[in-house]
Protein backbone atom coordinates (compact mmCIF):
# COMPACT_ATOMS: atom_id res chain seq x y z
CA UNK A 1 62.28 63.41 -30.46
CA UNK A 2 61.55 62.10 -26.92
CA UNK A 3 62.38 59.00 -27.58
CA UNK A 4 66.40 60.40 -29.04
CA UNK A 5 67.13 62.47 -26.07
CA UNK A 6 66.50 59.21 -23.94
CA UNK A 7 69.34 57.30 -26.10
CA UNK A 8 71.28 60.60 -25.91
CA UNK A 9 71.28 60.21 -22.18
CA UNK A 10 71.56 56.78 -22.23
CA UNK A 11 74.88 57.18 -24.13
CA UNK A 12 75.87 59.76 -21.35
CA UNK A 13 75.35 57.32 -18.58
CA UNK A 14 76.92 54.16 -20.47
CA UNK A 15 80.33 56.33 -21.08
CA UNK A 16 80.65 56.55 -17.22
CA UNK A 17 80.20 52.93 -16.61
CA UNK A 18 83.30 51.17 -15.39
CA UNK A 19 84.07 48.22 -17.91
CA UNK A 20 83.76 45.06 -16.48
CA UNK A 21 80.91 46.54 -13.80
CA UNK A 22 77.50 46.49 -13.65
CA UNK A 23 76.17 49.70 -11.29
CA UNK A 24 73.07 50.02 -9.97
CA UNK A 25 71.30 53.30 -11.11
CA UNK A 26 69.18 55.27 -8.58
CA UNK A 27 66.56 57.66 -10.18
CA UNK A 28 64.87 60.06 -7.35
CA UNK A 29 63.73 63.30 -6.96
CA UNK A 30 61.96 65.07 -4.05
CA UNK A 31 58.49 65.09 -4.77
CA UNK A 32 55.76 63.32 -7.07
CA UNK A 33 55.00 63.91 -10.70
CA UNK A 34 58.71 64.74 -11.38
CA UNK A 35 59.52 62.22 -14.11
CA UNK A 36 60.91 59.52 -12.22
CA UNK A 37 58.89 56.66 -13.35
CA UNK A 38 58.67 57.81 -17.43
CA UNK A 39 62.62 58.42 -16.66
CA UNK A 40 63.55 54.85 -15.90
CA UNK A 41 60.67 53.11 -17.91
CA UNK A 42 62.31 54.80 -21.03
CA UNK A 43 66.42 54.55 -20.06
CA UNK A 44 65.04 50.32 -19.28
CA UNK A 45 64.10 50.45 -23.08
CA UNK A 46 66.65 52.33 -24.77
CA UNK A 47 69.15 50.19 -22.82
CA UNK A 48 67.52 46.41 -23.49
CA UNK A 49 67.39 48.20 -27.24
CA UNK A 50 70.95 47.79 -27.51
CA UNK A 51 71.10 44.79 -25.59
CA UNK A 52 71.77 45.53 -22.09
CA UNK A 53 70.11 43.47 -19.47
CA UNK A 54 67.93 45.30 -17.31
CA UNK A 55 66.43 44.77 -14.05
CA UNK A 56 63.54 47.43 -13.50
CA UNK A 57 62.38 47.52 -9.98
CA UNK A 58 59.99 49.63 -8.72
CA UNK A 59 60.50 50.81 -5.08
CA UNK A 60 57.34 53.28 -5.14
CA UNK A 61 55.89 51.81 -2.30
CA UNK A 62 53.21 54.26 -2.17
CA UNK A 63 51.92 54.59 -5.76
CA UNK A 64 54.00 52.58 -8.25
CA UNK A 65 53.34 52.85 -11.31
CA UNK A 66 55.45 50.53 -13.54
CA UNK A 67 53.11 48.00 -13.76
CA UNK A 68 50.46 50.59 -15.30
CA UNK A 69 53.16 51.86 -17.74
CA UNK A 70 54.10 48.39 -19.36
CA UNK A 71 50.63 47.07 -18.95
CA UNK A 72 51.42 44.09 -17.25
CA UNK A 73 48.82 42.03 -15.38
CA UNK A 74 48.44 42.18 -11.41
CA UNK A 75 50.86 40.61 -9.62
CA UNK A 76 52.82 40.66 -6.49
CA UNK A 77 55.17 43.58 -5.68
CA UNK A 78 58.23 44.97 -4.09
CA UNK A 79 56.43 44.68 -0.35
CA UNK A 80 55.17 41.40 -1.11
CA UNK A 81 58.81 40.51 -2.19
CA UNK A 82 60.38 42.08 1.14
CA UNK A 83 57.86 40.60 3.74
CA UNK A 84 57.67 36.95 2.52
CA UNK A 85 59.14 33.87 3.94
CA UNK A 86 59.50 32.20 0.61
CA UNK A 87 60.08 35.18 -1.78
CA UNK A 88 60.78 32.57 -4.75
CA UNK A 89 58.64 30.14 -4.13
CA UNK A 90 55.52 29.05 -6.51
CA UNK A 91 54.33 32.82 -6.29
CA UNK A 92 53.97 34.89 -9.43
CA UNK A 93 56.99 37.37 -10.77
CA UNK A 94 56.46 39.36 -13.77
CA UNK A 95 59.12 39.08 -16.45
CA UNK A 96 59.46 41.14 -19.29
């Protein structure tokens, strides 16, 4: 049941988008344990379900969780990203 209200708001949010645009989506709230992070782990699915390409970025500088969520191995993050002088280079990025 979970799982249908996320497609159900997925279809909400994909009957606003303009065609030929791809927005950027913004999920916040004021303080922790709200919902944010099980909120755009599950629209990313539902929306690569159907075929969508998704770019999930987590911006939780203080306690992201992402990584936890789709088990993914250590790697670098969104700091690591920012404060680098060769963002791209032979470092690790996790794909999914």
């Amino acid at each position: 049941m979970l799982a249908e209200s996320f497609r159900q708001t997925l279809t909400s949010i994909l009957r606003t988008k303009p065609i030929g645009h791809n927005p950027v989506y913004v999920i916040t709230s004021v303080g922790p344990g709200e919902g944010k992070t099980t909120l755009c782990a599950n629209l990313a699915i539902a929306m690569a379900a159907i075929g969508q390409r998704v770019l999930l970025v987590d911006a939780d500088l203080r306690s992201a969780r992402l990584q936890a969520v789709f088990d993914l191995p250590e790697c670098k993050g969104l700091s690591d990203l920012l404060t680098s002088k060769n963002p791209f280079g032979d470092e690790l990025w996790v794909s999914i």
